[in-house]
C-alpha atoms as a PDB file:
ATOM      1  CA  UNK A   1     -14.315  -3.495 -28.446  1.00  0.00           C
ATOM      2  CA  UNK A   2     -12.923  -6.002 -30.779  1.00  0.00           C
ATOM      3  CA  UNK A   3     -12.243  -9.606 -29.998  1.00  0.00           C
ATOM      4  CA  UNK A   4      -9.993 -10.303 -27.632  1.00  0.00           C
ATOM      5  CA  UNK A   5      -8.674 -13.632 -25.687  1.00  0.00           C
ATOM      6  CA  UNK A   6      -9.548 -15.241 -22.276  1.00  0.00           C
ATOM      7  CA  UNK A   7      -5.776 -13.959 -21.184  1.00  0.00           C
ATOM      8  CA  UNK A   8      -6.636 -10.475 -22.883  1.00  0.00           C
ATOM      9  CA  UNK A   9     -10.054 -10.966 -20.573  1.00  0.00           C
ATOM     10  CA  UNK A  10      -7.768 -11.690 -17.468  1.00  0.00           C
ATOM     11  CA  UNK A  11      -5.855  -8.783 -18.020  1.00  0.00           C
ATOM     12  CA  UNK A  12      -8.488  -6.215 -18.558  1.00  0.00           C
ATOM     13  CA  UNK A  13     -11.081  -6.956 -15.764  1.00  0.00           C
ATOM     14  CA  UNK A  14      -7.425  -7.061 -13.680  1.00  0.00           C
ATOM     15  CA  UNK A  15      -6.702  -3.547 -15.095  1.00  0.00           C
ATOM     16  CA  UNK A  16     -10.834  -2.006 -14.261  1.00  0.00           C
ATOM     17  CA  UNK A  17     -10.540  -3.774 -10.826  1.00  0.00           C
ATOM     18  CA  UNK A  18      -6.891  -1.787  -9.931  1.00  0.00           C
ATOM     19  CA  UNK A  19      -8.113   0.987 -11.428  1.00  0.00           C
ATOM     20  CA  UNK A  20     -11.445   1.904 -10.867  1.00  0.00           C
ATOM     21  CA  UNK A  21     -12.504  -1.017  -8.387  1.00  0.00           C
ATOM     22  CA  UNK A  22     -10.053  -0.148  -6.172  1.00  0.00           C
ATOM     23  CA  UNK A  23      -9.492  -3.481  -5.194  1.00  0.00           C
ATOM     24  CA  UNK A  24     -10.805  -7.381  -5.202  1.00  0.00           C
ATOM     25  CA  UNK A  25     -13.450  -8.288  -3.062  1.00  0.00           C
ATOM     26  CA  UNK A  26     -11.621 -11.200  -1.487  1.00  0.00           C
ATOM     27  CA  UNK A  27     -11.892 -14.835  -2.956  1.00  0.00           C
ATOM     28  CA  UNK A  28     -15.072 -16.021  -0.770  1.00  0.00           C
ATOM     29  CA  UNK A  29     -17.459 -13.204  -1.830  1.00  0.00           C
ATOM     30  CA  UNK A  30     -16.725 -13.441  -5.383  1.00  0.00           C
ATOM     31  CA  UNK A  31     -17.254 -17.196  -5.102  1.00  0.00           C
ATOM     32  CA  UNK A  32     -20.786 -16.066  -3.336  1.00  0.00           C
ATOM     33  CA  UNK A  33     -21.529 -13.118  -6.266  1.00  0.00           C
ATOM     34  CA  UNK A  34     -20.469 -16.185  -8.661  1.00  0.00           C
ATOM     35  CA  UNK A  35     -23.190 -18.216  -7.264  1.00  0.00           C
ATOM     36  CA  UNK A  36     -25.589 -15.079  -7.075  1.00  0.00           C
ATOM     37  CA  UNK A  37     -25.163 -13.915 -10.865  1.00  0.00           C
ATOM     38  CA  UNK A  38     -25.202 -18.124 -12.128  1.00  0.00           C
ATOM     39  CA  UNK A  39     -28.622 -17.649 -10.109  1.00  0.00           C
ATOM     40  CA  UNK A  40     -29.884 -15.052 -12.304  1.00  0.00           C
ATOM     41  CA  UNK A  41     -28.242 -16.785 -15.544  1.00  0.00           C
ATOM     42  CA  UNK A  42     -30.458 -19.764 -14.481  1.00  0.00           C
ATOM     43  CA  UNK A  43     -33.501 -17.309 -13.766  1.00  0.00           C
ATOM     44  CA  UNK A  44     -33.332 -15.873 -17.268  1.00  0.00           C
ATOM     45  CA  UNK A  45     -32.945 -19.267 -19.197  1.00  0.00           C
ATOM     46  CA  UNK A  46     -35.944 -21.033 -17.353  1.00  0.00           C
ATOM     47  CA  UNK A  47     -38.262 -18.385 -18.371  1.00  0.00           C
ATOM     48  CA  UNK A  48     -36.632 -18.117 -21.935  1.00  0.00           C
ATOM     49  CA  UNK A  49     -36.352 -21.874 -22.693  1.00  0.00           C
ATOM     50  CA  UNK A  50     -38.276 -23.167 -19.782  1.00  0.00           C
ATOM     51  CA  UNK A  51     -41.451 -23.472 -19.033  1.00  0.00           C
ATOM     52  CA  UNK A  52     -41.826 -20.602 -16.892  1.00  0.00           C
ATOM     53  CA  UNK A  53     -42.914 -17.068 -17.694  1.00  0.00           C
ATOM     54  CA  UNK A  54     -41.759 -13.757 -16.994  1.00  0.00           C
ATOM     55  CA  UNK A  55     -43.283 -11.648 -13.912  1.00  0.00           C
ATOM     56  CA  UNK A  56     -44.863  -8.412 -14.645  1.00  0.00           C
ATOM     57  CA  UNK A  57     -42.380  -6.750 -12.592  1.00  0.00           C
ATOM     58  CA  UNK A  58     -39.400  -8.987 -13.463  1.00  0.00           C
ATOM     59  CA  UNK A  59     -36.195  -7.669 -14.897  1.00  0.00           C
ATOM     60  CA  UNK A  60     -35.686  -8.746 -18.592  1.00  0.00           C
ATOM     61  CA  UNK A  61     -32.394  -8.684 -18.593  1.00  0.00           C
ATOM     62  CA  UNK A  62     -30.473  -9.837 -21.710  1.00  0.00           C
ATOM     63  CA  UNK A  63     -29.244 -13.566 -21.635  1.00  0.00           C
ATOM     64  CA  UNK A  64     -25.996 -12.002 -22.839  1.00  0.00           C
ATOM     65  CA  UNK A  65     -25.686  -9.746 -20.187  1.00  0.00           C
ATOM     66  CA  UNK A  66     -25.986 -12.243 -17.397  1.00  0.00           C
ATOM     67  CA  UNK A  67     -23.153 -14.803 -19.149  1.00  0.00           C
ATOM     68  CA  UNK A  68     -20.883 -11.574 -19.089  1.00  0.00           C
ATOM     69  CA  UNK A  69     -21.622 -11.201 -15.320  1.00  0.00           C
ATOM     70  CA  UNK A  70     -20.930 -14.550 -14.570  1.00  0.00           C
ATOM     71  CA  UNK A  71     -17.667 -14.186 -17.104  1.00  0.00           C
ATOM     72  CA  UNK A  72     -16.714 -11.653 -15.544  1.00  0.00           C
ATOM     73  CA  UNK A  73     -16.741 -13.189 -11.797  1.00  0.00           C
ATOM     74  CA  UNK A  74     -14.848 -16.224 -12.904  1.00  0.00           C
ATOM     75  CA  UNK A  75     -12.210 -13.999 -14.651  1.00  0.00           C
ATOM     76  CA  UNK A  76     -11.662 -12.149 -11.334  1.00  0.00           C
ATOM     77  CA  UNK A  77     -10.984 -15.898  -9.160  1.00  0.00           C
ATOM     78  CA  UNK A  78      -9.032 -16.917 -12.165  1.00  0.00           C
ATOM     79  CA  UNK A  79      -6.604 -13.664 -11.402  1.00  0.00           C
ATOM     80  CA  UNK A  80      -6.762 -14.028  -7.629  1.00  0.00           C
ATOM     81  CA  UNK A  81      -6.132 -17.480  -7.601  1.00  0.00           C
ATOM     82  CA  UNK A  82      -3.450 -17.595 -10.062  1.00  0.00           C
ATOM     83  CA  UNK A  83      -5.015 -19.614 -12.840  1.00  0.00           C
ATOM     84  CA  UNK A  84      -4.601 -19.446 -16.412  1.00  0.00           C
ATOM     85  CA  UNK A  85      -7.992 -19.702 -17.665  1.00  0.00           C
ATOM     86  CA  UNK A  86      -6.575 -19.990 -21.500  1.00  0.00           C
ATOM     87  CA  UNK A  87      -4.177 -22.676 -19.946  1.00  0.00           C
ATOM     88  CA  UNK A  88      -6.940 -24.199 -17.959  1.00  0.00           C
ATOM     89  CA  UNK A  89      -9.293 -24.570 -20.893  1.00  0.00           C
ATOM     90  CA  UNK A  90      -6.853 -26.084 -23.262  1.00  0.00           C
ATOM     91  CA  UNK A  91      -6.085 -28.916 -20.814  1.00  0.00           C
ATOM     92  CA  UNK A  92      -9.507 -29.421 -19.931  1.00  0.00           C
ATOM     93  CA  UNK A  93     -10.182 -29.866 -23.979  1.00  0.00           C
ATOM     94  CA  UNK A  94      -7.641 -32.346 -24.249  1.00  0.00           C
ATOM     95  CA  UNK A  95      -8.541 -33.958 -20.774  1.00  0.00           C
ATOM     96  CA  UNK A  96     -12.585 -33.953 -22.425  1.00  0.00           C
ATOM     97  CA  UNK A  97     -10.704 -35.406 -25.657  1.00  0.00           C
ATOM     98  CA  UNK A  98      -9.264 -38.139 -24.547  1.00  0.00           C
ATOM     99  CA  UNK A  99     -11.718 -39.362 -21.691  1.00  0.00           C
ATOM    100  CA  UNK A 100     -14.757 -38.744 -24.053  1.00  0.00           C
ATOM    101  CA  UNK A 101     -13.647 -39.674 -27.660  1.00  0.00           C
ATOM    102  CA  UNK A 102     -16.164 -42.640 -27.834  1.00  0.00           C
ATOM    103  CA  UNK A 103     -18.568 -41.761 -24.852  1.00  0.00           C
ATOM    104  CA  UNK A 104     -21.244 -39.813 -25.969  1.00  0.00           C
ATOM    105  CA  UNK A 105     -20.577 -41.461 -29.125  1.00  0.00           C
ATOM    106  CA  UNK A 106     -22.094 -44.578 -27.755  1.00  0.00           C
ATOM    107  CA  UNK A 107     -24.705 -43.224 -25.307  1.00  0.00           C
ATOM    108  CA  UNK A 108     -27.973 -44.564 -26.857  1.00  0.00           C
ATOM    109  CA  UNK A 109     -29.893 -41.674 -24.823  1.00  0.00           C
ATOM    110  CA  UNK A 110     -28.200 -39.354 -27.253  1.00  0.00           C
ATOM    111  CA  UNK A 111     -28.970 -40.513 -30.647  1.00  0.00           C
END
């Protein structure tokens, strides 16, 4: 698969879920598998960059893996709800941009 955008991203999950998903699970339950597979991206990065440590019988899932399952849940509300995540992103980079030119800048607890 070569590179491709977050509209490109918007428009293929939208093409696997009409075509061999069937159909959206509806807007509360991927908000609930959102908060399930961030769960499991938080799981993985404790016990990678954390101090915790890996079960025996744990899953050692790639990192990668579980930021593509939580990609991909986001993409899906971002299709049901309407929103333009390539859109979405550039105004929140120019909302960051302006609000935050100096901010962390001039945050002692940063330097």
């Amino acid at each position: 698969m070569s590179d491709i955008t977050l509209r490109e991203a918007q428009a293929q999950v939208d093409e696997w879920i009409t075509s061999t998903g069937v159909r959206y699970f509806n807007e509360l339950t991927n908000l609930g598998i959102l908060m399930e597979e961030t769960g499991e991206l938080a799981r993985h990065m404790v016990r990678t960059y954390g101090e915790q440590s890996y079960k025996a019988d744990d899953n050692k899932k790639a990192l990668a893996d579980e930021m593509a399952d939580v990609l991909w849940v986001l993409l899906c509300l971002a299709n049901q709800t309407g929103t333009d995540l390539t859109e979405a992103l550039k105004l929140n980079m120019e909302k960051k941009s302006s609000r935050d030119a100096t901010r962390h800048k001039e945050n002692d607890k940063l330097k």
